[in-house]
N, C-alpha and C. Protein backbone atom coordinates (compact mmCIF):
# COMPACT_ATOMS: atom_id res chain seq x y z
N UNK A 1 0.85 -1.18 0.00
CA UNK A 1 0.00 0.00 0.00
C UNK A 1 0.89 1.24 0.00
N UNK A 2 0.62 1.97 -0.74
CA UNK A 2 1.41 3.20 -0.95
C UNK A 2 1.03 4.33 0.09
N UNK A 3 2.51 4.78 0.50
CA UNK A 3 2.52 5.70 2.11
C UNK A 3 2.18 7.31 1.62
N UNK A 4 1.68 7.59 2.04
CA UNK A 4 1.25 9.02 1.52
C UNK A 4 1.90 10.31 2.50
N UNK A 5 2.42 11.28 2.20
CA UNK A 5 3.01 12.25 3.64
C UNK A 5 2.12 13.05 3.34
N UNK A 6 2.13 13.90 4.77
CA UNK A 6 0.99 14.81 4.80
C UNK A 6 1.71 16.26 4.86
N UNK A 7 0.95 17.36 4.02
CA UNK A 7 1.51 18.57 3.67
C UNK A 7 2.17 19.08 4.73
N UNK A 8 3.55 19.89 4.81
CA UNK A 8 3.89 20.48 6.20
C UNK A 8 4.39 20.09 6.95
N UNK A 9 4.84 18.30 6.61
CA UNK A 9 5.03 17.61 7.69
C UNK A 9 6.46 17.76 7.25
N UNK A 10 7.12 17.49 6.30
CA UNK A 10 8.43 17.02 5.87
C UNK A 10 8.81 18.56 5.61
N UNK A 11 10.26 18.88 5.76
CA UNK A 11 10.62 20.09 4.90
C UNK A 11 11.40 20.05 3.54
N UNK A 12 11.22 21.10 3.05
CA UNK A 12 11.71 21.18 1.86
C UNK A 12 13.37 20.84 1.73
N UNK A 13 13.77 19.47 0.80
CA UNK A 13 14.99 19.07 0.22
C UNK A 13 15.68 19.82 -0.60
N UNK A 14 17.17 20.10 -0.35
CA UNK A 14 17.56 20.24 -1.67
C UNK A 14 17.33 19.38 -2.80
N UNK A 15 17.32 17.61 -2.57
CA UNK A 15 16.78 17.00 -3.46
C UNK A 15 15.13 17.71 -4.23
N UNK A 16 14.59 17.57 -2.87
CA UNK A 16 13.18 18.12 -3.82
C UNK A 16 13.26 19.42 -4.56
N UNK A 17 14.04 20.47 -4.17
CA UNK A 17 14.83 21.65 -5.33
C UNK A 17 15.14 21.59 -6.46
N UNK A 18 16.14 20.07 -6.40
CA UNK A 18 16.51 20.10 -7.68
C UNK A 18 15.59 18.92 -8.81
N UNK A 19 14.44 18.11 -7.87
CA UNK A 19 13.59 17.83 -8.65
C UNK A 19 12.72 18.24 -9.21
N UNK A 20 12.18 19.40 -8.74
CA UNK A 20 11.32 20.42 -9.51
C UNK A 20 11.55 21.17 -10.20
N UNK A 21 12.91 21.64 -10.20
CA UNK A 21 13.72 22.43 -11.61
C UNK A 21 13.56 21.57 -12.68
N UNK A 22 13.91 20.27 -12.56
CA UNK A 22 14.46 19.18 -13.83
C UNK A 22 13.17 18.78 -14.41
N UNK A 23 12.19 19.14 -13.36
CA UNK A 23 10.71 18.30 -13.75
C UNK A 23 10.03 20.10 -14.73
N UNK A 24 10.07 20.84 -13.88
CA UNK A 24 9.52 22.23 -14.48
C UNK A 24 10.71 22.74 -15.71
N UNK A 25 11.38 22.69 -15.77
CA UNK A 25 12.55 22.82 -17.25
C UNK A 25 12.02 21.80 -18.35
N UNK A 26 12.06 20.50 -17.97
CA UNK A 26 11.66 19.70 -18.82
C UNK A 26 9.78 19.88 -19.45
N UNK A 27 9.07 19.90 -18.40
CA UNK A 27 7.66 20.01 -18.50
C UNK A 27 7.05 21.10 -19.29
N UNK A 28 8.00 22.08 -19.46
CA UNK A 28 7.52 23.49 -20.01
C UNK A 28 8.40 23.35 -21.61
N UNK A 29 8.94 22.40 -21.14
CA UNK A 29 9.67 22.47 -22.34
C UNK A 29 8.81 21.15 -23.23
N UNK A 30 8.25 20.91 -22.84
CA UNK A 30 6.97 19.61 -23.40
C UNK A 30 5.89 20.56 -23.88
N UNK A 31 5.51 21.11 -23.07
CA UNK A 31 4.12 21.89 -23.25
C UNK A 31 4.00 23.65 -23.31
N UNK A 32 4.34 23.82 -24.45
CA UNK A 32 3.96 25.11 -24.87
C UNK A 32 2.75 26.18 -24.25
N UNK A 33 2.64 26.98 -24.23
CA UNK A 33 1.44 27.34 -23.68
C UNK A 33 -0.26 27.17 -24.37
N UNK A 34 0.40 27.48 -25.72
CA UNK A 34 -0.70 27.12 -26.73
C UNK A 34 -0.64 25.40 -27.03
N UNK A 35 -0.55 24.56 -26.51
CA UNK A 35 -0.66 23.32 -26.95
C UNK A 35 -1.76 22.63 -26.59
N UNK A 36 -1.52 21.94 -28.10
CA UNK A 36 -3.35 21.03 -28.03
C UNK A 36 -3.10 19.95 -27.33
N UNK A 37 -4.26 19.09 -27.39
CA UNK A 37 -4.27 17.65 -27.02
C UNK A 37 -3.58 16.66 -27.96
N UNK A 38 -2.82 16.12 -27.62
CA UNK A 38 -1.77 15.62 -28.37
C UNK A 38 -2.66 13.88 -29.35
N UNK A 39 -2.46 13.98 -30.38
CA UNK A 39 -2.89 12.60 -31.04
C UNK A 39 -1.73 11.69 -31.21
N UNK A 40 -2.25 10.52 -30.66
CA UNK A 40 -1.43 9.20 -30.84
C UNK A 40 -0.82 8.94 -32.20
N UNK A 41 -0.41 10.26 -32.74
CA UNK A 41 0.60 9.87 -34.18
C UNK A 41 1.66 8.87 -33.68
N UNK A 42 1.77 7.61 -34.52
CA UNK A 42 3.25 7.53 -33.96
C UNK A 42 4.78 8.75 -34.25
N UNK A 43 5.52 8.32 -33.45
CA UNK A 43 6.66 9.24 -33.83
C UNK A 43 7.71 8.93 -34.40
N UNK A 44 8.41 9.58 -35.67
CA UNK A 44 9.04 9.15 -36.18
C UNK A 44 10.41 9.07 -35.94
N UNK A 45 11.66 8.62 -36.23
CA UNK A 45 13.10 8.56 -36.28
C UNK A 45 13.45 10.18 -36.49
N UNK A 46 12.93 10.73 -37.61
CA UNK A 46 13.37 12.28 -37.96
C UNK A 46 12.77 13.58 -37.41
N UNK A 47 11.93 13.22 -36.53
CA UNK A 47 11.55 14.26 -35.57
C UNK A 47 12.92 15.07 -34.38
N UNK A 48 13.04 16.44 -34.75
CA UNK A 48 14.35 16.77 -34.41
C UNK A 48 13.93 17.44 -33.30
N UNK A 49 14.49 17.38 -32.26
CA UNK A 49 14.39 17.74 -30.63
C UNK A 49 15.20 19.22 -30.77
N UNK A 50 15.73 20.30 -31.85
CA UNK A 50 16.15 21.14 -31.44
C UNK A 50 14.98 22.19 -30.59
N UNK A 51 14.13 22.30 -31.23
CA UNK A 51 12.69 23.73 -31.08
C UNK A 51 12.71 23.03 -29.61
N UNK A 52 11.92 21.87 -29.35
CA UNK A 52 11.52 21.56 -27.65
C UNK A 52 12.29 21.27 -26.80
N UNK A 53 13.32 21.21 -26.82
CA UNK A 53 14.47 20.59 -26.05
C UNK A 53 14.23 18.89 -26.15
N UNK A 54 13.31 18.24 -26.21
CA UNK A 54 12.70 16.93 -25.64
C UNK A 54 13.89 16.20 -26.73
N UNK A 55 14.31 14.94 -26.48
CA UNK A 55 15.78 13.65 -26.60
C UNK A 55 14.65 13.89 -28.00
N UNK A 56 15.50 13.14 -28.78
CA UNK A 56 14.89 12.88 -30.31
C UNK A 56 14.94 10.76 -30.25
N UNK A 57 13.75 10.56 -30.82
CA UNK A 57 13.45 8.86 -30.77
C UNK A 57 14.59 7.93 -30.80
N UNK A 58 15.87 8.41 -31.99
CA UNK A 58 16.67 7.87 -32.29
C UNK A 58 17.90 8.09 -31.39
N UNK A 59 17.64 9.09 -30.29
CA UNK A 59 19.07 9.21 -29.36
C UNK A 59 18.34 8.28 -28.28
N UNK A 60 17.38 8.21 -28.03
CA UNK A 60 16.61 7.34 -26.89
C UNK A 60 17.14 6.13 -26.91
N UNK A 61 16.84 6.06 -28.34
CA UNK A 61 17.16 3.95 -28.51
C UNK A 61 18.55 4.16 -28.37
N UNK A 62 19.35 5.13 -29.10
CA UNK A 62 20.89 4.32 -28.92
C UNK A 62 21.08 4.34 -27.79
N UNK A 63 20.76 5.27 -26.77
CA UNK A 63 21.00 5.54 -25.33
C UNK A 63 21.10 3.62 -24.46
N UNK A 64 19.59 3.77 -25.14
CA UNK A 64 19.42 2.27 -24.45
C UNK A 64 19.98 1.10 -24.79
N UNK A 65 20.23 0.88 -26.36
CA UNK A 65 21.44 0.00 -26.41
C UNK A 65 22.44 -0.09 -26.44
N UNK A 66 22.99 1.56 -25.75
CA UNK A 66 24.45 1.57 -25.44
C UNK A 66 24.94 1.35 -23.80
N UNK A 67 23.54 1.96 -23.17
CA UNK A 67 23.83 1.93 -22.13
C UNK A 67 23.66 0.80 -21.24
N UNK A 68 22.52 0.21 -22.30
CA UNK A 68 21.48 -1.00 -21.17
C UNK A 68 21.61 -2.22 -21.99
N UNK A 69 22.13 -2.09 -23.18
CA UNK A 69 21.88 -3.61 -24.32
C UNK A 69 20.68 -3.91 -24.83
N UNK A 70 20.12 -2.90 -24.78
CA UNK A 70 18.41 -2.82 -24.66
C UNK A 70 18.96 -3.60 -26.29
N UNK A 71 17.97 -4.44 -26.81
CA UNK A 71 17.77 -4.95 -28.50
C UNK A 71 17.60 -3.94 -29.13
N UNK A 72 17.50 -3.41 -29.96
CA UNK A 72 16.77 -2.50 -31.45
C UNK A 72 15.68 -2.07 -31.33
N UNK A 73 14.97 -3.15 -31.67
CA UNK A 73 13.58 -3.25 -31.80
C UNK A 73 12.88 -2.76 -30.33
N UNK A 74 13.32 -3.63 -29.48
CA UNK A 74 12.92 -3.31 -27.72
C UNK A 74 13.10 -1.85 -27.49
N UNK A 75 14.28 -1.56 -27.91
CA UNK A 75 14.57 0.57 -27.49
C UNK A 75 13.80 0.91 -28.06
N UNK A 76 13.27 0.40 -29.62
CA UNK A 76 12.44 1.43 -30.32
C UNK A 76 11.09 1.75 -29.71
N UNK A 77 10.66 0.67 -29.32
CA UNK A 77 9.40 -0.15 -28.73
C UNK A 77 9.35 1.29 -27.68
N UNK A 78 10.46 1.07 -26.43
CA UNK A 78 10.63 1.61 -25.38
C UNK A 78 10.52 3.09 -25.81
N UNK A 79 11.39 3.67 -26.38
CA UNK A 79 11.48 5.37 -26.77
C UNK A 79 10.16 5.66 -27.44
N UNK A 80 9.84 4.94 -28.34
CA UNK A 80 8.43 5.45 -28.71
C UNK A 80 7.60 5.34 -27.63
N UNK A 81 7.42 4.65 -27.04
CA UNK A 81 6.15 5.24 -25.58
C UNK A 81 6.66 6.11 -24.80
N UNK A 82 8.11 5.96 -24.69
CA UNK A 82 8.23 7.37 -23.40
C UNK A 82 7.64 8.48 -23.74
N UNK A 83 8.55 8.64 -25.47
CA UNK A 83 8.09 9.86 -26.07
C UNK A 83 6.47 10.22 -26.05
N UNK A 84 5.99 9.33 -26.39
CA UNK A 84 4.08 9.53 -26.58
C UNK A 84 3.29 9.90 -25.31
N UNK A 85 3.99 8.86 -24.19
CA UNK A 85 3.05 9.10 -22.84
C UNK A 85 3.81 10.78 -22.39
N UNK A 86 5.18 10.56 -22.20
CA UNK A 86 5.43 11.76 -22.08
C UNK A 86 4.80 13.28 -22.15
N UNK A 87 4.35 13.09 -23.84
CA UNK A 87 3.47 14.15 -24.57
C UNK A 87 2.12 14.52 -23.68
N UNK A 88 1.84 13.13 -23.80
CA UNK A 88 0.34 12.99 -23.17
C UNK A 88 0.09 13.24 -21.99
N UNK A 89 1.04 12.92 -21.03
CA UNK A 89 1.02 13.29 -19.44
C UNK A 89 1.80 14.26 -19.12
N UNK A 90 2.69 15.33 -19.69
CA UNK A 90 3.22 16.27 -19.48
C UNK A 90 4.35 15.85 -18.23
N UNK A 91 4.96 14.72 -18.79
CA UNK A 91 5.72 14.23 -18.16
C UNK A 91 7.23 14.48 -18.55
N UNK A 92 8.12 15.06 -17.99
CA UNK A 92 9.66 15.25 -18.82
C UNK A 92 9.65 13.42 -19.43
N UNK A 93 10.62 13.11 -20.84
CA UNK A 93 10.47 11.87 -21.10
C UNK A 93 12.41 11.44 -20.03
N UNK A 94 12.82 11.94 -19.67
CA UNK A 94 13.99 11.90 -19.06
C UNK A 94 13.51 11.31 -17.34
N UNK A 95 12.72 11.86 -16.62
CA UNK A 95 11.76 11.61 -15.95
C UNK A 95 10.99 9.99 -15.91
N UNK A 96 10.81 9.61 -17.03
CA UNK A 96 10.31 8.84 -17.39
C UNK A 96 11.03 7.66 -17.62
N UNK A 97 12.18 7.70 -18.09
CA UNK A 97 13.22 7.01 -18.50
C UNK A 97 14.55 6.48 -17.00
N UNK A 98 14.38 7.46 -16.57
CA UNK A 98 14.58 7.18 -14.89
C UNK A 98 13.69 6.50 -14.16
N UNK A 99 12.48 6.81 -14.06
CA UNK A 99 12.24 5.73 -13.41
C UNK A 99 12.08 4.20 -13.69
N UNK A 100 12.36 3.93 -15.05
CA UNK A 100 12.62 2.82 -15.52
C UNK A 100 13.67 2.29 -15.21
N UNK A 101 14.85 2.83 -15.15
CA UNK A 101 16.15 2.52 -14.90
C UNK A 101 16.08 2.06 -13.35
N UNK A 102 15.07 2.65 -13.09
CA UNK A 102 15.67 2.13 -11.28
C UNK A 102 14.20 0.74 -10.96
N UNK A 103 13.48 0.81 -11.51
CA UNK A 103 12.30 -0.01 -11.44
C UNK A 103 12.90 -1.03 -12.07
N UNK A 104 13.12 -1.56 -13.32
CA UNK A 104 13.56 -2.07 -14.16
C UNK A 104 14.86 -2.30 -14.83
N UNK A 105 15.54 -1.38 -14.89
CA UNK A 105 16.71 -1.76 -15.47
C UNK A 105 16.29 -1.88 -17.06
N UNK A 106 15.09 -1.53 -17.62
CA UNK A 106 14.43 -1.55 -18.68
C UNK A 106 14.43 -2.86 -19.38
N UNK A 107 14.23 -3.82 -18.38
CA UNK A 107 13.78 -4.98 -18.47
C UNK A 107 11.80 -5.49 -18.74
N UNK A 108 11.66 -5.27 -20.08
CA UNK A 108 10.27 -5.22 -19.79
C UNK A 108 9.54 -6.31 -19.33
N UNK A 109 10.32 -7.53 -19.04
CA UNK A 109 9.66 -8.85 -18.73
C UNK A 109 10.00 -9.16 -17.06
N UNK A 110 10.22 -8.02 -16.25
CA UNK A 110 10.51 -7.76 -14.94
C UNK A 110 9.45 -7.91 -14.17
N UNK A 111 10.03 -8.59 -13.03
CA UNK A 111 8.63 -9.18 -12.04
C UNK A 111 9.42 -9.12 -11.03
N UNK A 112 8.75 -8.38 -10.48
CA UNK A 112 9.44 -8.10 -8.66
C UNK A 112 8.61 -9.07 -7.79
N UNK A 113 9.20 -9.38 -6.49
CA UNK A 113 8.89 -10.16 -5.37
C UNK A 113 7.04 -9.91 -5.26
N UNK A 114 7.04 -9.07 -4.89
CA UNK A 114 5.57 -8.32 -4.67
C UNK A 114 4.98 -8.41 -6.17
N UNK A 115 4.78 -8.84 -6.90
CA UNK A 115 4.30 -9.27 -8.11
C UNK A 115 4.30 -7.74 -9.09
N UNK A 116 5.11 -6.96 -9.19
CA UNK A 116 5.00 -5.46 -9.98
C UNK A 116 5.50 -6.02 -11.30
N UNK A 117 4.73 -5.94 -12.34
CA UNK A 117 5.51 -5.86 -13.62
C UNK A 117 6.39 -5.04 -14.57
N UNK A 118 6.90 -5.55 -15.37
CA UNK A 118 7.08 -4.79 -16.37
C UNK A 118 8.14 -3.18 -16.44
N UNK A 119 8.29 -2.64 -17.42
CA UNK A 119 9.35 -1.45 -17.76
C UNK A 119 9.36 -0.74 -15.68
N UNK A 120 8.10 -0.28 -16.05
CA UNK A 120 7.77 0.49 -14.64
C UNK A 120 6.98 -0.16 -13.71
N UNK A 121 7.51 -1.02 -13.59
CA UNK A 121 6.84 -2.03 -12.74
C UNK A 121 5.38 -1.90 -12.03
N UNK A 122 4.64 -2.08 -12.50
CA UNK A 122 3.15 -2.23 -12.34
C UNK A 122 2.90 -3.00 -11.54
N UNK A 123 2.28 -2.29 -10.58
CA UNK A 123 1.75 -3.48 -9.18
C UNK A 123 0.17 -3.59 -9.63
N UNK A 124 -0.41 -4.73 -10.46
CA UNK A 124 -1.65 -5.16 -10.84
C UNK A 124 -2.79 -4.63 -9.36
N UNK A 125 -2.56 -5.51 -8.32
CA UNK A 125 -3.19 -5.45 -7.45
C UNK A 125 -3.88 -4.09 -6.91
N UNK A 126 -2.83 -3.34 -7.40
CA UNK A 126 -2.94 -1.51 -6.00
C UNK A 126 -3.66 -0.93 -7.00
N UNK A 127 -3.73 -1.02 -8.67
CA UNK A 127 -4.19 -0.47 -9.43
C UNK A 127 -4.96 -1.37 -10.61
N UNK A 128 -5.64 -2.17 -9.85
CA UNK A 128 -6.82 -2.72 -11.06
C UNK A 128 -7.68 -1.99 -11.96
N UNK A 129 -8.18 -0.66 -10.95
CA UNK A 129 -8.83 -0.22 -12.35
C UNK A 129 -8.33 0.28 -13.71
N UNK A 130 -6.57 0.12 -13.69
CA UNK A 130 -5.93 0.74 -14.45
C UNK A 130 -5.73 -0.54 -15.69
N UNK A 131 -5.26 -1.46 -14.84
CA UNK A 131 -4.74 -2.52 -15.37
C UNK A 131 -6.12 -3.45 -16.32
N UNK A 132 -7.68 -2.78 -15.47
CA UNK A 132 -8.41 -3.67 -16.08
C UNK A 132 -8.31 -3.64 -18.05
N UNK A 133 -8.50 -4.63 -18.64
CA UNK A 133 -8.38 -4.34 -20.09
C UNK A 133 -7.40 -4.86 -20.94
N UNK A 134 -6.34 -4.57 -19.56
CA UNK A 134 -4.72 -4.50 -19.95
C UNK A 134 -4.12 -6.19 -20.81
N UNK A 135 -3.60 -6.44 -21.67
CA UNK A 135 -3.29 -7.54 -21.76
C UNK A 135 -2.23 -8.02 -21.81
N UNK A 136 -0.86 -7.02 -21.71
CA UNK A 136 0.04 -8.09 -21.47
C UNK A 136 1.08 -6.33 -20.94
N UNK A 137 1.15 -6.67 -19.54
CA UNK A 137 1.89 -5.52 -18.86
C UNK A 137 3.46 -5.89 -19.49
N UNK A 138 4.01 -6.72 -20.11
CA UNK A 138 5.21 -6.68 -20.58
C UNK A 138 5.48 -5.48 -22.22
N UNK A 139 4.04 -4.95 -22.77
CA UNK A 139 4.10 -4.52 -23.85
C UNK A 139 4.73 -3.09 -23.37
N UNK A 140 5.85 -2.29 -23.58
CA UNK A 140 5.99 -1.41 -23.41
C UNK A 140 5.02 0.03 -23.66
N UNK A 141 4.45 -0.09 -24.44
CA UNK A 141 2.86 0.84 -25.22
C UNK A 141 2.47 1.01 -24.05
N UNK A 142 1.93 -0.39 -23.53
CA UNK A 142 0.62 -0.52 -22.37
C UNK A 142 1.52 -0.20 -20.91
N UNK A 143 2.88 -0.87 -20.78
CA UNK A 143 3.34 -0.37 -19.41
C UNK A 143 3.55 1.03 -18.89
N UNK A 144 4.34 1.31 -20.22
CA UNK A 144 4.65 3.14 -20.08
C UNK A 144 3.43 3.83 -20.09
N UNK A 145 2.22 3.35 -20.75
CA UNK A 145 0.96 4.30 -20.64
C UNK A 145 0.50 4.54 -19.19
N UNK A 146 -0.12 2.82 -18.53
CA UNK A 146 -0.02 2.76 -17.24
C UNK A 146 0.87 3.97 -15.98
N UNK A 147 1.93 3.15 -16.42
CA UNK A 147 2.86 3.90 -15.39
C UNK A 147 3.45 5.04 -14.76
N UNK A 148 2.93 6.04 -16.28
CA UNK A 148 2.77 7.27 -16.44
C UNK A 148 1.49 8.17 -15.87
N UNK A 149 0.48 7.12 -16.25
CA UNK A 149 -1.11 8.05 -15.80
C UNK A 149 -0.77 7.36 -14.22
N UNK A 150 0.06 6.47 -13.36
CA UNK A 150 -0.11 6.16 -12.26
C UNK A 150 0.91 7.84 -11.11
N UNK A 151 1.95 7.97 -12.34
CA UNK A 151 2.60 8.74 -11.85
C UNK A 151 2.02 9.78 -11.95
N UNK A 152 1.73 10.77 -13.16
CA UNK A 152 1.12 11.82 -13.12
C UNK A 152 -0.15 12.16 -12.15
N UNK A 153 -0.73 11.20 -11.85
CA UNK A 153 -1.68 11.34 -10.57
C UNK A 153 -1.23 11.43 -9.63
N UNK A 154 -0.25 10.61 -8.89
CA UNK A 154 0.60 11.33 -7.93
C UNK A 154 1.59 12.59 -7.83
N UNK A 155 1.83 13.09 -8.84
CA UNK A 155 2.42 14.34 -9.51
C UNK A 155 1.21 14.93 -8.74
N UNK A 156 -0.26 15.17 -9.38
CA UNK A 156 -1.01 15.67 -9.09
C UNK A 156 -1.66 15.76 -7.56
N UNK A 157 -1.64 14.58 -7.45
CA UNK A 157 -2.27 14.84 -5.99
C UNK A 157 -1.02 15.34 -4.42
N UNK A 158 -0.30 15.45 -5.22
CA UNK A 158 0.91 15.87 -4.54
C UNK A 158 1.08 17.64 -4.51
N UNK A 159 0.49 18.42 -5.63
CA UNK A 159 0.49 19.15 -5.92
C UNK A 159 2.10 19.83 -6.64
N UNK A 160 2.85 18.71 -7.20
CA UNK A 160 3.88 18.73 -8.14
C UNK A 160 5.11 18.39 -7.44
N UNK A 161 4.64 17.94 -6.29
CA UNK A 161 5.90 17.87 -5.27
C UNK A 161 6.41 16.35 -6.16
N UNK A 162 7.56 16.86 -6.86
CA UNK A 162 8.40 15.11 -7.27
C UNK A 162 8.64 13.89 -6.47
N UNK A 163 9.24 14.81 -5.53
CA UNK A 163 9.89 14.13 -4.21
C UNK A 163 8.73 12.94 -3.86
N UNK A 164 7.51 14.11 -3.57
CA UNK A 164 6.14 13.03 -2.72
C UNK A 164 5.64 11.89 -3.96
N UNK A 165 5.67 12.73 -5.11
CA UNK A 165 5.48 11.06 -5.64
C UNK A 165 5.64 10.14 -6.02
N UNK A 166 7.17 10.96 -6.19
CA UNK A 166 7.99 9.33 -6.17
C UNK A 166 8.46 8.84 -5.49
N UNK A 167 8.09 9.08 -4.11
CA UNK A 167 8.05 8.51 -2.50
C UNK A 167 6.90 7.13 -2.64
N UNK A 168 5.77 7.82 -3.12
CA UNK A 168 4.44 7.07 -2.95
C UNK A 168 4.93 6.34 -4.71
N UNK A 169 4.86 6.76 -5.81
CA UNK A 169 5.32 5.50 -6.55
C UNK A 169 6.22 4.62 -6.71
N UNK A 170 7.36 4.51 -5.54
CA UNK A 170 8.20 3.69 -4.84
C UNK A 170 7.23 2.82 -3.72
N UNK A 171 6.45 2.95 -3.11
CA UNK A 171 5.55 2.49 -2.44
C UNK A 171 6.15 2.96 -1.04
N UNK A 172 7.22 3.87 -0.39
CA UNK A 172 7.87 3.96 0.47
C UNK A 172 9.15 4.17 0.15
N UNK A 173 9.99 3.51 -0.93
CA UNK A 173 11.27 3.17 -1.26
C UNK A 173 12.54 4.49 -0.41
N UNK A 174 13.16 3.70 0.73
CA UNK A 174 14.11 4.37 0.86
C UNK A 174 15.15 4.95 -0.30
N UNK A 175 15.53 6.37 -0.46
CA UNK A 175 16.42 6.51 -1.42
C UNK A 175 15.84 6.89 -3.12
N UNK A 176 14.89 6.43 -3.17
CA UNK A 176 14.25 6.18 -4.75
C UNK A 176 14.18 6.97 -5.20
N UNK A 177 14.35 8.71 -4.33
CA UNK A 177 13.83 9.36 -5.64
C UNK A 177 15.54 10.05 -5.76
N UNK A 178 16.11 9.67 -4.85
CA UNK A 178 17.88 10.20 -5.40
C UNK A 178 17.87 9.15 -6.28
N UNK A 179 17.44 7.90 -6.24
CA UNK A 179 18.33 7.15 -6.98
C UNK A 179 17.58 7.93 -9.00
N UNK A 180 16.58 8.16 -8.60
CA UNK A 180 15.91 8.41 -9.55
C UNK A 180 16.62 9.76 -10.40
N UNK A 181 16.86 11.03 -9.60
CA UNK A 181 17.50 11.90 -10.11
C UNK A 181 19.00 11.77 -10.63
N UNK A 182 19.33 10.65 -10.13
CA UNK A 182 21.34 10.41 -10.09
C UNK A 182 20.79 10.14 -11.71
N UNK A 183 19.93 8.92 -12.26
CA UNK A 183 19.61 8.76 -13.17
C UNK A 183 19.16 9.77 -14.16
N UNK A 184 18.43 10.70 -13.91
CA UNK A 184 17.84 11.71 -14.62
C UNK A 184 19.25 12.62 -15.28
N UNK A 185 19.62 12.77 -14.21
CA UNK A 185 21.12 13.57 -14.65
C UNK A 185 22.12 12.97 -15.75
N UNK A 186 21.95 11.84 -14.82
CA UNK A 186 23.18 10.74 -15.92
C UNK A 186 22.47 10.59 -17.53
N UNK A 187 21.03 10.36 -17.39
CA UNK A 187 20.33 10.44 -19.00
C UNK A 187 20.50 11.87 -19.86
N UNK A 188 20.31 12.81 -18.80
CA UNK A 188 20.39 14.22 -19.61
C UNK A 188 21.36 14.84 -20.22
N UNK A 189 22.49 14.34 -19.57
CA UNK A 189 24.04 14.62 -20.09
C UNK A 189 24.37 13.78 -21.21
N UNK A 190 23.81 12.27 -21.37
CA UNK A 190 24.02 11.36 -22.13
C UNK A 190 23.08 11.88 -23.12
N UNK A 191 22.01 11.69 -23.28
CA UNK A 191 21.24 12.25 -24.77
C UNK A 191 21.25 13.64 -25.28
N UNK A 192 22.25 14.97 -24.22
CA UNK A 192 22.66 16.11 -25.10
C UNK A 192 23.72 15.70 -25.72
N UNK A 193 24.30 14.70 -25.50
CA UNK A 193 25.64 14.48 -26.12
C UNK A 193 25.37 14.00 -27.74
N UNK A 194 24.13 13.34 -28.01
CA UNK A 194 23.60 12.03 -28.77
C UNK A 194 23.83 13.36 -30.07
């Protein structure tokens, strides 16, 4: 069951400082002010990340099979949903890609003790109404969609505090959301380089 903190109680981190810069830099840099509702185009290889800042599809995947051995096909799989849910949940996709790394290891056929699946490990149980429908939490499409509308709700009900929700989408996890930013950093330096 996921631990929830209550406003006021905790004080403000430098961690949580520098997660709301990376999350509000990235997020604004997703969403324009004039921006529509985004359609499930897929996205292509030649879509160029200079105008938004946002990684371009093709630095994603090499990222992942340079960094992780991720297959071809699997990174492509993988970068195309970050990129899409990303869009869709106004989620940095760097953000997104971190918490994979620490959930997963971007292992999409990952099954933790406590039965969580998949990229971002999906705990079926805590979130059935999400999962109802769902048919195979190993599909990256369906995990990253999940895992994203699980996060962005805690984004939200947090009132943007990073820290708190990726406290509560760790389920508690000592450490998780440094481990999460060490990652964020390490991706952001790696795909300006790409």
């Amino acid at each position: 069951m996921p631990v929830q903190r209550k406003a006021g109680r905790y004080p403000v981190s430098g961690l949580t400082i520098m997660l709301v810069a990376i999350f509000v830099s990235c997020a604004t840099a997703a969403q324009p002010a004039d921006a529509q509702p985004v359609a499930q185009a897929p996205i292509v290889a030649s879509e160029a990340t200079s105008e938004t800042s946002l990684p371009a599809l093709s630095d994603i995947t090499a990222m992942l099979r340079a960094q992780f051995r991720v297959a071809p096909m699997e990174s492509l799989k993988i970068a195309r949903a970050v990129l899409i849910e990303s869009d869709r949940h106004a989620i940095s996709p760097v953000l997104l890609l971190a918490v994979m790394a620490v959930e997963s290891s971007f292992d999409r056929h990952a099954v933790s003790v406590a039965g969580a699946r998949g990229l971002m490990q999906i705990l079926p149980a805590a979130h059935p109404q999400l999962i109802a429908g769902a048919t195979d939490l190993s599909d990256p499409a369906i995990n990253v969609r999940i895992g994203s509308t699980i996060l962005r709700r805690y984004l939200d009900e947090s009132d943007g505090d990073i820290d708190a929700a990726l406290f509560r989408y760790s389920g508690g996890g000592r450490g998780y959301a440094r481990r999460v930013v060490l990652n964020m950093q390490r991706f952001d330096a790696s795909l300006r380089r790409e």
